[in-house]
C-alpha atoms as a PDB file:
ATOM      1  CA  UNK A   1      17.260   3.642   8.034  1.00  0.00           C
ATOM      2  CA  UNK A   2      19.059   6.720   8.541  1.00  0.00           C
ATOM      3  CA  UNK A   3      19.672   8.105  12.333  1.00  0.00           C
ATOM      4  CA  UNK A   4      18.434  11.398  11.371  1.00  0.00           C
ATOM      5  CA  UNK A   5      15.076  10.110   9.863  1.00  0.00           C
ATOM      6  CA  UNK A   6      12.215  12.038  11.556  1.00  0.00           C
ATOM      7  CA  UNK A   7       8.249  12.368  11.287  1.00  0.00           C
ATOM      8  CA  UNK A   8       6.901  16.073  10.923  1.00  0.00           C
ATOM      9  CA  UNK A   9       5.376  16.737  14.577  1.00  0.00           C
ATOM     10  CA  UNK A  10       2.979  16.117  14.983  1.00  0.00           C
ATOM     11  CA  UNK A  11       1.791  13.296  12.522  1.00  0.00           C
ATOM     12  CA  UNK A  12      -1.702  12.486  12.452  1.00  0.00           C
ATOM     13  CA  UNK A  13      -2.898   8.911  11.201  1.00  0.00           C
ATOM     14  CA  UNK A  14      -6.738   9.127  10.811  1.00  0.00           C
ATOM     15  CA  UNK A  15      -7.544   5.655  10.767  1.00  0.00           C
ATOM     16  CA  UNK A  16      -5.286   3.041  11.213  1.00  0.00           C
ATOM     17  CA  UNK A  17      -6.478  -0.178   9.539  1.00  0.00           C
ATOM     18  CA  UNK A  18      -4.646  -3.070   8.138  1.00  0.00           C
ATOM     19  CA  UNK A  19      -1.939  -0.728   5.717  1.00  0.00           C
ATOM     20  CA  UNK A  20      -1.846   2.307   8.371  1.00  0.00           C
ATOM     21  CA  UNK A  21      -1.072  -0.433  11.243  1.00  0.00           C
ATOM     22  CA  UNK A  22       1.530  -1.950   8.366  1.00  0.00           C
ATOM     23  CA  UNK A  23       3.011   1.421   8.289  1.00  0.00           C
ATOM     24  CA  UNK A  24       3.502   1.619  11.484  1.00  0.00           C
ATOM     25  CA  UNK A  25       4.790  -1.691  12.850  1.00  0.00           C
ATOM     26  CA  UNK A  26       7.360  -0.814   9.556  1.00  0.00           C
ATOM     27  CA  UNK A  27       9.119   2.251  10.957  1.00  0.00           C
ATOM     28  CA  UNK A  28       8.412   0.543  14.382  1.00  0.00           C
ATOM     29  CA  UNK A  29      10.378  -2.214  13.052  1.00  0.00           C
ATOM     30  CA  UNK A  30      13.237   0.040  11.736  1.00  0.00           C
ATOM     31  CA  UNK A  31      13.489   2.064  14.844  1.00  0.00           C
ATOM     32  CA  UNK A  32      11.742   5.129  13.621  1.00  0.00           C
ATOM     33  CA  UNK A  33      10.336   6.984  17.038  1.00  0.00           C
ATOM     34  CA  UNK A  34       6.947   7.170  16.940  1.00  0.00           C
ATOM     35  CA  UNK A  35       6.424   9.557  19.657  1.00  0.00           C
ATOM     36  CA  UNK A  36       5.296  12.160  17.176  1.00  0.00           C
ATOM     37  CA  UNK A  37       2.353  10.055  16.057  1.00  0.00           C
ATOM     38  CA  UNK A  38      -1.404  10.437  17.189  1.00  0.00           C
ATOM     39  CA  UNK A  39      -3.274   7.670  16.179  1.00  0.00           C
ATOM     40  CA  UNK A  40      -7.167   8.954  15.625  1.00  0.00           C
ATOM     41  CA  UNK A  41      -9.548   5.698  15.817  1.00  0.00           C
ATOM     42  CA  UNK A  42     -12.934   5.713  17.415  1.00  0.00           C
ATOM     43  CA  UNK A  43     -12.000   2.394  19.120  1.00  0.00           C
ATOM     44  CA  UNK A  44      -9.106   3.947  20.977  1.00  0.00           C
ATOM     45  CA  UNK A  45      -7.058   0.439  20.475  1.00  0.00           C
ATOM     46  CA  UNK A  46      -3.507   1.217  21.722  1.00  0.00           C
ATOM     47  CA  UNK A  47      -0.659   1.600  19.014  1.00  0.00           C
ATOM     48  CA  UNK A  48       2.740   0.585  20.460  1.00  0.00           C
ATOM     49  CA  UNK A  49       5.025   4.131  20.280  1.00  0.00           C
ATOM     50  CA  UNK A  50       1.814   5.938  19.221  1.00  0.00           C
ATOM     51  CA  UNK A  51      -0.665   8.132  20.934  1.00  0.00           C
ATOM     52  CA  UNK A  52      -4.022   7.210  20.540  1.00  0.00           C
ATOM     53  CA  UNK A  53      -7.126   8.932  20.972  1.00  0.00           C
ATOM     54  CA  UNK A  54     -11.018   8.419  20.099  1.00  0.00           C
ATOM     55  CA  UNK A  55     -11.799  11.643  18.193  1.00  0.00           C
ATOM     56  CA  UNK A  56     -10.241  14.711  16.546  1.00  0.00           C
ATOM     57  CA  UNK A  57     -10.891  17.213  18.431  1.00  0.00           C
ATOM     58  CA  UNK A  58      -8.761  15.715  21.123  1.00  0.00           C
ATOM     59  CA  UNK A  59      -5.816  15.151  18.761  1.00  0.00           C
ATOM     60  CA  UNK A  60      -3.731  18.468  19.489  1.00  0.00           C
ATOM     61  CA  UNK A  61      -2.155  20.805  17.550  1.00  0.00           C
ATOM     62  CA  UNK A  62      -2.908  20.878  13.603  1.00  0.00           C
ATOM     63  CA  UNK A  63      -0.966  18.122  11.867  1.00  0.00           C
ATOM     64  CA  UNK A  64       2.467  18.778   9.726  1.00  0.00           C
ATOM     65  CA  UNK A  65       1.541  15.658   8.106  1.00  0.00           C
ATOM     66  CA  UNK A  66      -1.765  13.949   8.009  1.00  0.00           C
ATOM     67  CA  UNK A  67      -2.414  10.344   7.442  1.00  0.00           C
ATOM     68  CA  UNK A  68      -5.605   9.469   6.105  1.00  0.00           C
ATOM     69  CA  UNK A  69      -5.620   5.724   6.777  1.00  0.00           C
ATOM     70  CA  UNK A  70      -9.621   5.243   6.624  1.00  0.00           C
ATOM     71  CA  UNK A  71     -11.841   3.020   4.006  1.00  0.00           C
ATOM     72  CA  UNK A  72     -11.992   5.563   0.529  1.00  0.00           C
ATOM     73  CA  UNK A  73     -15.912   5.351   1.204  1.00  0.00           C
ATOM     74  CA  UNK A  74     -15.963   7.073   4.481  1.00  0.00           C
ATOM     75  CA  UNK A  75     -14.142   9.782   3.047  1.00  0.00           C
ATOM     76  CA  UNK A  76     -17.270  12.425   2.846  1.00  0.00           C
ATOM     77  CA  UNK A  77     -18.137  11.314   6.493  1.00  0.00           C
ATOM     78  CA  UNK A  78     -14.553  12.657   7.829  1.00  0.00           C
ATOM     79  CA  UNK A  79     -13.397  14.997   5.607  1.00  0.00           C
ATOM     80  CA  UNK A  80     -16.346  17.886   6.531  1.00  0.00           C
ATOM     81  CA  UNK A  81     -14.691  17.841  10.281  1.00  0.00           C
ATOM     82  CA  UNK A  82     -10.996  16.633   9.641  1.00  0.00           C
ATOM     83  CA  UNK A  83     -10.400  19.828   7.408  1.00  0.00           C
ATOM     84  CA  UNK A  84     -11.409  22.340  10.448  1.00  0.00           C
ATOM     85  CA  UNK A  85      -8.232  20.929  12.624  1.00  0.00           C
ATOM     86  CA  UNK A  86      -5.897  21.304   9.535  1.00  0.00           C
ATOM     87  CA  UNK A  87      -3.694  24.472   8.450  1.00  0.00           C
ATOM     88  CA  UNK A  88      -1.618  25.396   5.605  1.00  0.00           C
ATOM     89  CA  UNK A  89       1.070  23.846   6.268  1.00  0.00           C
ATOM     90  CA  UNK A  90      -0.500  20.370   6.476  1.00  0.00           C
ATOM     91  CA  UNK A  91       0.893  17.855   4.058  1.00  0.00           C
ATOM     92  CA  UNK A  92      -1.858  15.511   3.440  1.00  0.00           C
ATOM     93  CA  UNK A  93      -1.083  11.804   2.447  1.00  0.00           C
ATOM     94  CA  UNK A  94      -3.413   9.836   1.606  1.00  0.00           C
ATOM     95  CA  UNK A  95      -3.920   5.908   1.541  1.00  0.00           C
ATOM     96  CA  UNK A  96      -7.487   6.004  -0.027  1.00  0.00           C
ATOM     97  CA  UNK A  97      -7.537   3.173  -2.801  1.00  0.00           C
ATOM     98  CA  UNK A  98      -8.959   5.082  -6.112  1.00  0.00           C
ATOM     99  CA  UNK A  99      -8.958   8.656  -4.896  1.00  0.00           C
ATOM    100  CA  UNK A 100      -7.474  10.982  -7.068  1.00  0.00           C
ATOM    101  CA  UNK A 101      -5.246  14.357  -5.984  1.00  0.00           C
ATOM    102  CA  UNK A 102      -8.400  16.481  -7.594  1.00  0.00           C
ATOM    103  CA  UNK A 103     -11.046  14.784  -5.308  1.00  0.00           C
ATOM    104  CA  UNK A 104      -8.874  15.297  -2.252  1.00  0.00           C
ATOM    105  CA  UNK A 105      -7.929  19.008  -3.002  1.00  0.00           C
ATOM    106  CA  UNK A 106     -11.635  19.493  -3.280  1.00  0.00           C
ATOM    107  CA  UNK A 107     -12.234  18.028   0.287  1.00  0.00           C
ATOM    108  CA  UNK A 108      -9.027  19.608   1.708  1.00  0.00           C
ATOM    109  CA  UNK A 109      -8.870  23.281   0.102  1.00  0.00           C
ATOM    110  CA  UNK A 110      -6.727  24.834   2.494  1.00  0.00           C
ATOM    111  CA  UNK A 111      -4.117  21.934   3.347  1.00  0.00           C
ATOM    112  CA  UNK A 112      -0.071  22.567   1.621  1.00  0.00           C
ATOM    113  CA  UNK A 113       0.459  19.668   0.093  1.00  0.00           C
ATOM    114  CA  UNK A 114      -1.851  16.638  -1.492  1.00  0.00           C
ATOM    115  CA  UNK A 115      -0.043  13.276  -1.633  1.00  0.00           C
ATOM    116  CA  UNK A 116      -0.922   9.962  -2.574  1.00  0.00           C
ATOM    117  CA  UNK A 117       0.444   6.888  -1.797  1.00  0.00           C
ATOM    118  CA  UNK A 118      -0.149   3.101  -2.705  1.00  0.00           C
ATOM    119  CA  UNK A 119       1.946   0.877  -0.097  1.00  0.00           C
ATOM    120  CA  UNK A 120       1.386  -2.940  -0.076  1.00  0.00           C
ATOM    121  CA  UNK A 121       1.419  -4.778   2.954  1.00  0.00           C
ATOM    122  CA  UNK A 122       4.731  -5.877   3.452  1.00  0.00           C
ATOM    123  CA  UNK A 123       6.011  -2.517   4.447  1.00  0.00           C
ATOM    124  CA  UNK A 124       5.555  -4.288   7.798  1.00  0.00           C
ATOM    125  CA  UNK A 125       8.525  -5.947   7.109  1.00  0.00           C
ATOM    126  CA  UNK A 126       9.923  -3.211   5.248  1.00  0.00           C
ATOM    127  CA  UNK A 127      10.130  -5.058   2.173  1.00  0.00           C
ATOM    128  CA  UNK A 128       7.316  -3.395   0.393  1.00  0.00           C
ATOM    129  CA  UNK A 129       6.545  -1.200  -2.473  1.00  0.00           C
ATOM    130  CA  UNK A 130       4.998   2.042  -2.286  1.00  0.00           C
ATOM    131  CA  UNK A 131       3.983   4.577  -4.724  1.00  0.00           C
ATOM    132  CA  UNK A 132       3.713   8.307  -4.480  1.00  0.00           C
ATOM    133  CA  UNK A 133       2.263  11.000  -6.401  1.00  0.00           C
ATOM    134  CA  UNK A 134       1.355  14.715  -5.991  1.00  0.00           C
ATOM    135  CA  UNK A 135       0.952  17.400  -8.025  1.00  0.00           C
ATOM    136  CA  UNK A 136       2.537  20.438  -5.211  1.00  0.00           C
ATOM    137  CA  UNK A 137       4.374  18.669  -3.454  1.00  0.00           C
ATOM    138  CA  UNK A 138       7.692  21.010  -2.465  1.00  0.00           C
ATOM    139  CA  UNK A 139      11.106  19.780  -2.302  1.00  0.00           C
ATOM    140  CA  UNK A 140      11.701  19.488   1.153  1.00  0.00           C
ATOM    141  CA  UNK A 141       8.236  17.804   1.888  1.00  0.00           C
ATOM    142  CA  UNK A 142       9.369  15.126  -0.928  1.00  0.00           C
ATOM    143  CA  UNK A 143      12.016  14.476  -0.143  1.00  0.00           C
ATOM    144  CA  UNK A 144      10.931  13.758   3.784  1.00  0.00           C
ATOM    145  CA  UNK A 145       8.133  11.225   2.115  1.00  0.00           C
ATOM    146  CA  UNK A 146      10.771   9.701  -0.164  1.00  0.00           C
ATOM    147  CA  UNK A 147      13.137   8.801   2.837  1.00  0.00           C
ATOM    148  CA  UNK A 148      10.191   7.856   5.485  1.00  0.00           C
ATOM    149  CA  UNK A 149       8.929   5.335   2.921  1.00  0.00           C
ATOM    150  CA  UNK A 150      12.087   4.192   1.395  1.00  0.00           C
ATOM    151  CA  UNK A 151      12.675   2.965   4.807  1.00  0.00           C
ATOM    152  CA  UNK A 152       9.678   0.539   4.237  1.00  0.00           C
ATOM    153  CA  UNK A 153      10.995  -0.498   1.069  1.00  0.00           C
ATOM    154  CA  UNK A 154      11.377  -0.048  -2.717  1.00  0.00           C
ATOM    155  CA  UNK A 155       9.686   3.443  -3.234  1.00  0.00           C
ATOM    156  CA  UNK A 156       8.765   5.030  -6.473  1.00  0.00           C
ATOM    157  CA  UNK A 157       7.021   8.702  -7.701  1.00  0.00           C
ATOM    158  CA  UNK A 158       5.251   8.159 -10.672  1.00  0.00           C
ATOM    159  CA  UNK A 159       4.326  10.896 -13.525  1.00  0.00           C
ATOM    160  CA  UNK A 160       0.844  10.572 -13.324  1.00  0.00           C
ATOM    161  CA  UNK A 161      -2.058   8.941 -11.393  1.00  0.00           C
ATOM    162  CA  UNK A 162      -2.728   6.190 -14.177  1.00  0.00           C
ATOM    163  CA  UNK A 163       0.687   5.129 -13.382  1.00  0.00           C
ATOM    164  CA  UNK A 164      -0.543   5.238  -9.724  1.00  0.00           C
ATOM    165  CA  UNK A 165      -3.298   2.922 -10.579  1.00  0.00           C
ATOM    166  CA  UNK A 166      -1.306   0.664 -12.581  1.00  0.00           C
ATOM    167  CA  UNK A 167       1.103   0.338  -9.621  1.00  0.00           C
ATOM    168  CA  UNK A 168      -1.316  -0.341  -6.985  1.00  0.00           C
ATOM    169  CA  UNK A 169      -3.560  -3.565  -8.948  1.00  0.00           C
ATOM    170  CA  UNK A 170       0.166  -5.160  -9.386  1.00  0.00           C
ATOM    171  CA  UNK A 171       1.837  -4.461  -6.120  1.00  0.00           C
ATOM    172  CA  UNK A 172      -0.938  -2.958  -3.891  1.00  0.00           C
ATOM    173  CA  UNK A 173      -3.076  -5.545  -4.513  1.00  0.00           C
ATOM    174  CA  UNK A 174      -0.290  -8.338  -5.433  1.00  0.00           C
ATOM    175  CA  UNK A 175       0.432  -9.314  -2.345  1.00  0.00           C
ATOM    176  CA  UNK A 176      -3.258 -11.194  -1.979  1.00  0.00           C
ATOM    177  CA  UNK A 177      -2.830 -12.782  -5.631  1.00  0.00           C
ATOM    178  CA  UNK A 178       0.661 -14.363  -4.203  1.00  0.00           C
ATOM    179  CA  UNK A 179      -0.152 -15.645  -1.497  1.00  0.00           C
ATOM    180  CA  UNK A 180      -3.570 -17.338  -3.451  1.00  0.00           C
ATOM    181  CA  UNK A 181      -1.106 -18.997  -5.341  1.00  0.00           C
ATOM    182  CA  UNK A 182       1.203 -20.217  -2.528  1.00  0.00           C
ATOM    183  CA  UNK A 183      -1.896 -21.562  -0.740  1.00  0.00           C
ATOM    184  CA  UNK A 184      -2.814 -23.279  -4.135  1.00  0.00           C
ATOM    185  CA  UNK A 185       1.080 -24.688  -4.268  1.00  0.00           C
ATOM    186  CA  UNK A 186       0.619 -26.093  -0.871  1.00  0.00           C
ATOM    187  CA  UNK A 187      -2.685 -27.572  -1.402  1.00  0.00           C
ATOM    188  CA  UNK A 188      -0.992 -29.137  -4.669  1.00  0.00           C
ATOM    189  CA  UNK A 189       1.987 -30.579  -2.083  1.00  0.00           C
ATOM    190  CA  UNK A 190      -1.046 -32.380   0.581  1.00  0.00           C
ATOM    191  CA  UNK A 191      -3.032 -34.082  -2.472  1.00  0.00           C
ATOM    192  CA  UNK A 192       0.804 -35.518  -2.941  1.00  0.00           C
ATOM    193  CA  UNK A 193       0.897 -36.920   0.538  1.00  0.00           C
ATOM    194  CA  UNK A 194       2.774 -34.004   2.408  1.00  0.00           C
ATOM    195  CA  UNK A 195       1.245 -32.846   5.885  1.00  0.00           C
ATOM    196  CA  UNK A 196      -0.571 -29.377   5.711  1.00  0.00           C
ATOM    197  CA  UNK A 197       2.540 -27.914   7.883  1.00  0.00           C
ATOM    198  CA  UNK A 198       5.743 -29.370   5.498  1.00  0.00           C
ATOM    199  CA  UNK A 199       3.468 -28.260   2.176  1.00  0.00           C
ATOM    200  CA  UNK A 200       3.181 -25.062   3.662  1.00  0.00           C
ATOM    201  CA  UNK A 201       6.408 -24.673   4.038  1.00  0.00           C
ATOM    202  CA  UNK A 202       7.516 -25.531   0.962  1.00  0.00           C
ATOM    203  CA  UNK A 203       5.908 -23.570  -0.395  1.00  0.00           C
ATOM    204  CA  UNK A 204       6.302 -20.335   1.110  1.00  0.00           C
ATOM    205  CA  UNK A 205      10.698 -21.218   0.849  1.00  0.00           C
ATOM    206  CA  UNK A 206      10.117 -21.715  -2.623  1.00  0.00           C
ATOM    207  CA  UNK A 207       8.221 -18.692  -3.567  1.00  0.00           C
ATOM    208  CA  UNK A 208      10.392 -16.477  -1.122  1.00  0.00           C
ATOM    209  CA  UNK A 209      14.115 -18.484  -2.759  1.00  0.00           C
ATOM    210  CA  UNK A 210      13.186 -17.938  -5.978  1.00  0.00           C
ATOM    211  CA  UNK A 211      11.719 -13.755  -5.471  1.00  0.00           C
ATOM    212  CA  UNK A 212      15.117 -13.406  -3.059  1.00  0.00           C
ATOM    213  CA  UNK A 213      17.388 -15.186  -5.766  1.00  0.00           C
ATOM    214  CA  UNK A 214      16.025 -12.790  -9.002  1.00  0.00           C
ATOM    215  CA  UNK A 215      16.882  -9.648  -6.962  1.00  0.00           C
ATOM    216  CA  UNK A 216      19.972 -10.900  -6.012  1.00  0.00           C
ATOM    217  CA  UNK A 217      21.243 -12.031  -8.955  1.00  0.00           C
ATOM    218  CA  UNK A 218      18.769 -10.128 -11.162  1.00  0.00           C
ATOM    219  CA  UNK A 219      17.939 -12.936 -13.824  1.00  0.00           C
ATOM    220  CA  UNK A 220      15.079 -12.538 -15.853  1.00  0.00           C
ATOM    221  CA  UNK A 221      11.999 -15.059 -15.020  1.00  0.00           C
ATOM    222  CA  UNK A 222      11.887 -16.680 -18.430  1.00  0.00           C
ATOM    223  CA  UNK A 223      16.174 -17.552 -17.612  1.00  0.00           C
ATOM    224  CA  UNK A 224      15.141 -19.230 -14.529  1.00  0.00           C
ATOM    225  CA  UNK A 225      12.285 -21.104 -15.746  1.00  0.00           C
ATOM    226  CA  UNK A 226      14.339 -22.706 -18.718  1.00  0.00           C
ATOM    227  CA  UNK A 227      17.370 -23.179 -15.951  1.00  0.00           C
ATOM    228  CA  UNK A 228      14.582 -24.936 -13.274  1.00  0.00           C
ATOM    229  CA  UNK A 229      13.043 -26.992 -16.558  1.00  0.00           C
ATOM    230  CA  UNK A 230      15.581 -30.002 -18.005  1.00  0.00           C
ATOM    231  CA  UNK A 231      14.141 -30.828 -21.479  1.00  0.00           C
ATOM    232  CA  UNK A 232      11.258 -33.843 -21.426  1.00  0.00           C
ATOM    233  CA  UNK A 233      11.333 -33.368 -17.774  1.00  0.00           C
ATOM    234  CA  UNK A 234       8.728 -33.327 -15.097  1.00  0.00           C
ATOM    235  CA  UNK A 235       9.054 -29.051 -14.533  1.00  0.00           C
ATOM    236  CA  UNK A 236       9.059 -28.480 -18.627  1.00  0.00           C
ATOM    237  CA  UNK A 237       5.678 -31.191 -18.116  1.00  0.00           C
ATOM    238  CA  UNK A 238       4.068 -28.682 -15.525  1.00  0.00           C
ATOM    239  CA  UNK A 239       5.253 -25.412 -17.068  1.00  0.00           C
ATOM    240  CA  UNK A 240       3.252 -27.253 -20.690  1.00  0.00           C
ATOM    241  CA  UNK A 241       0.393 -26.960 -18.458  1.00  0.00           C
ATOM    242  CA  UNK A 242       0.998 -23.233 -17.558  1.00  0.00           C
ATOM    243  CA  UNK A 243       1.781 -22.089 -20.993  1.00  0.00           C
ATOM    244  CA  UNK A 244      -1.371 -23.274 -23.130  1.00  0.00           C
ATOM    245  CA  UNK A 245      -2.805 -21.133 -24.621  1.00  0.00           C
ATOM    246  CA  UNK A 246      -1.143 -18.501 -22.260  1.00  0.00           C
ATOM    247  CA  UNK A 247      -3.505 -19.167 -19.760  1.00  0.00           C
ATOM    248  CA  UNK A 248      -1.668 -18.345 -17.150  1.00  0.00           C
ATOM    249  CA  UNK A 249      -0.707 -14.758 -18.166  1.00  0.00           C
ATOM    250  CA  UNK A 250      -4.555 -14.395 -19.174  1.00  0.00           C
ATOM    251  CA  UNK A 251      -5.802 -15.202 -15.802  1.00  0.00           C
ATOM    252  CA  UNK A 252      -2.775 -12.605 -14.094  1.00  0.00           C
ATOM    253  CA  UNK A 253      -4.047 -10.224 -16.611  1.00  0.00           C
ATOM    254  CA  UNK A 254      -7.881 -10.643 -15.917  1.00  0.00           C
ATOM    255  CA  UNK A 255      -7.360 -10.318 -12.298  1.00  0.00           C
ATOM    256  CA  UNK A 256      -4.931  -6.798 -12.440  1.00  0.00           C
ATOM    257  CA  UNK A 257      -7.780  -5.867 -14.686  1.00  0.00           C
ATOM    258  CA  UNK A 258     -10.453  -6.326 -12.371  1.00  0.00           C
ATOM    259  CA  UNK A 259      -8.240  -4.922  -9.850  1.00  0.00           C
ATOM    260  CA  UNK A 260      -7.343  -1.456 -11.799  1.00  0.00           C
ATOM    261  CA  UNK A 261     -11.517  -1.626 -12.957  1.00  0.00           C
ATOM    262  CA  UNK A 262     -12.382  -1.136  -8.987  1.00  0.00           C
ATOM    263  CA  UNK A 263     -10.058   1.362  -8.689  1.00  0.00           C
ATOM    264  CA  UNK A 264     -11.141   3.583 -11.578  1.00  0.00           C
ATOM    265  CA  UNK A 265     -14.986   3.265 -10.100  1.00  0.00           C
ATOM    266  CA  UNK A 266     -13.615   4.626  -6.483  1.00  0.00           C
ATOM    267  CA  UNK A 267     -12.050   7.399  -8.443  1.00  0.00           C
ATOM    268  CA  UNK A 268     -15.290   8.058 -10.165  1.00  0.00           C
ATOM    269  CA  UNK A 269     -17.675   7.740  -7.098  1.00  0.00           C
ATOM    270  CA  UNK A 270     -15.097  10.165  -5.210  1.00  0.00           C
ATOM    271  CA  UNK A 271     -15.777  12.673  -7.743  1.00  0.00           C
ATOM    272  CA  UNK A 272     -19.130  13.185  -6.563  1.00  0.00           C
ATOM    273  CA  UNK A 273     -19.632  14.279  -3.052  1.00  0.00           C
ATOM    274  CA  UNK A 274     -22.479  13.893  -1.306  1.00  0.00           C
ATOM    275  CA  UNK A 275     -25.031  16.477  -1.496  1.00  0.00           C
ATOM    276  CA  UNK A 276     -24.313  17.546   2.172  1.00  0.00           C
ATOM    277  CA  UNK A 277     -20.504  17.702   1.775  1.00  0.00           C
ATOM    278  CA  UNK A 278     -21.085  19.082  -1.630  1.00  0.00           C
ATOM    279  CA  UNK A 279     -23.134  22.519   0.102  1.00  0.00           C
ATOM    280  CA  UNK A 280     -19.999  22.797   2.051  1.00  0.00           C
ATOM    281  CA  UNK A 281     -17.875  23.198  -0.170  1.00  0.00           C
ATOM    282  CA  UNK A 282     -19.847  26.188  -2.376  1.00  0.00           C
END
């Protein structure tokens, strides 16, 4: 991370659940200072580096860059009073799963710029992937995004928000399908007689080896399955079992599916504001 990397001051994060809090324990974790943070949570649980407080009107000064770090379904219960406390020269970002540029420009009218973004969780470790679109976002303001979350990780802008949505069901929502399938590779390793603790750990070095040595060396997977699988051996035996019928690529496939299907329906339903935060807006 580069010495110079700074947050706009002050940086609001309204809401701070499980990807704000990864977020933040990722720049914590890089040596980003925090100080410029208010953290806006009704619970008023401390963030380490962060100031904290219970509502917005007690968050300061309007925002250079607001957070919104909230479930996508409470956005028409915040956004009425979170817009009063913004200004022009608020970049939003937004975490919200689903919700589209157009939906958020609608509830945010007055705000600069309108940016999404679709981190995964490992940005905790700064080894994630993140996302980012906008429509208006200016150079300087995109270029500040590009560095703050490049130091979480591989960062990407894509052209367009389908491209958004296909990121997030494989990498925004990846995470949870891996670590399904190292659970189900450890559970494999007990029913062969290995303690919960060694199976567990074999599994997790094996998935993390074999991720750490294709970005190293950059192989392809197919070249390290057929280098892992000696003819009529007992890997090419297990990999027969993958391969049928391509069931394994079928079931990856349902599940992104299912994934990018939830998505488009939290697009949709954000669309429609309720008919209180709809009089608002006329």
């Amino acid at each position: 991370m580069s010495g110079t990397l700074k947050l706009p001051e002050p940086t609001w994060f309204v809401g701070c659940g499980n990807m704000g809090g990864a977020i933040l324990d990722g720049w914590r974790t890089g040596n980003l200072n925090l100080a410029p943070i208010t953290v806006i949570r009704p619970s008023g649980k401390p963030v380490d580096g962060a100031r904290v407080v219970t509502s917005l009107r007690d968050a300061g000064a309007p925002p250079g860059m607001a957070v919104l770090a909230f479930k996508p379904q409470k956005l028409d219960e915040i956004a009425p009073e979170l817009r009063q406390y913004l200004s022009a020269k608020t970049a939003i970002v937004s975490l919200l799963a689903g919700v589209e540029v157009a939906s958020l420009r609608q509830r945010f009218p007055g705000v600069g710029a309108v940016v999404r973004a679709t981190p995964n969780l490992p940005v905790a470790v700064r080894r994630g992937v993140t996302g980012l679109y906008s429509t208006d976002v200016d150079p300087e303001t995109r270029a500040s995004l590009n560095n703050l979350f490049s130091a979480l990780g591989y960062t990407i802008w894509t052209a367009d928000e389908q491209k958004l949505g296909a990121l997030g069901a494989v990498a925004g929502a990846g995470p949870a399908y891996v670590a399904r399938f190292i659970a189900a590779l450890a559970k494999a390793g007990v029913k062969r007689g290995l303690t919960e603790e060694i199976a567990g750990t074999l599994a997790i070095e094996t998935v993390l080896g074999t991720a750490w040595m294709a970005a190293t060396t950059k192989e392809t997977m197919g070249s390290i399955a057929k280098r892992v699988a000696s003819p009529r051996g007992t890997t090419e035996a297990g990999l027969a079992v993958l391969d049928h019928n391509d069931v394994l690529n079928e079931l990856v496939a349902l599940t992104i599916d299912a994934a990018a299907k939830r998505g488009a329906e939290l697009a949709e339903l954000a669309k429609m504001p309720s008919l209180e935060e709809g009089a608002r807006l006329h």
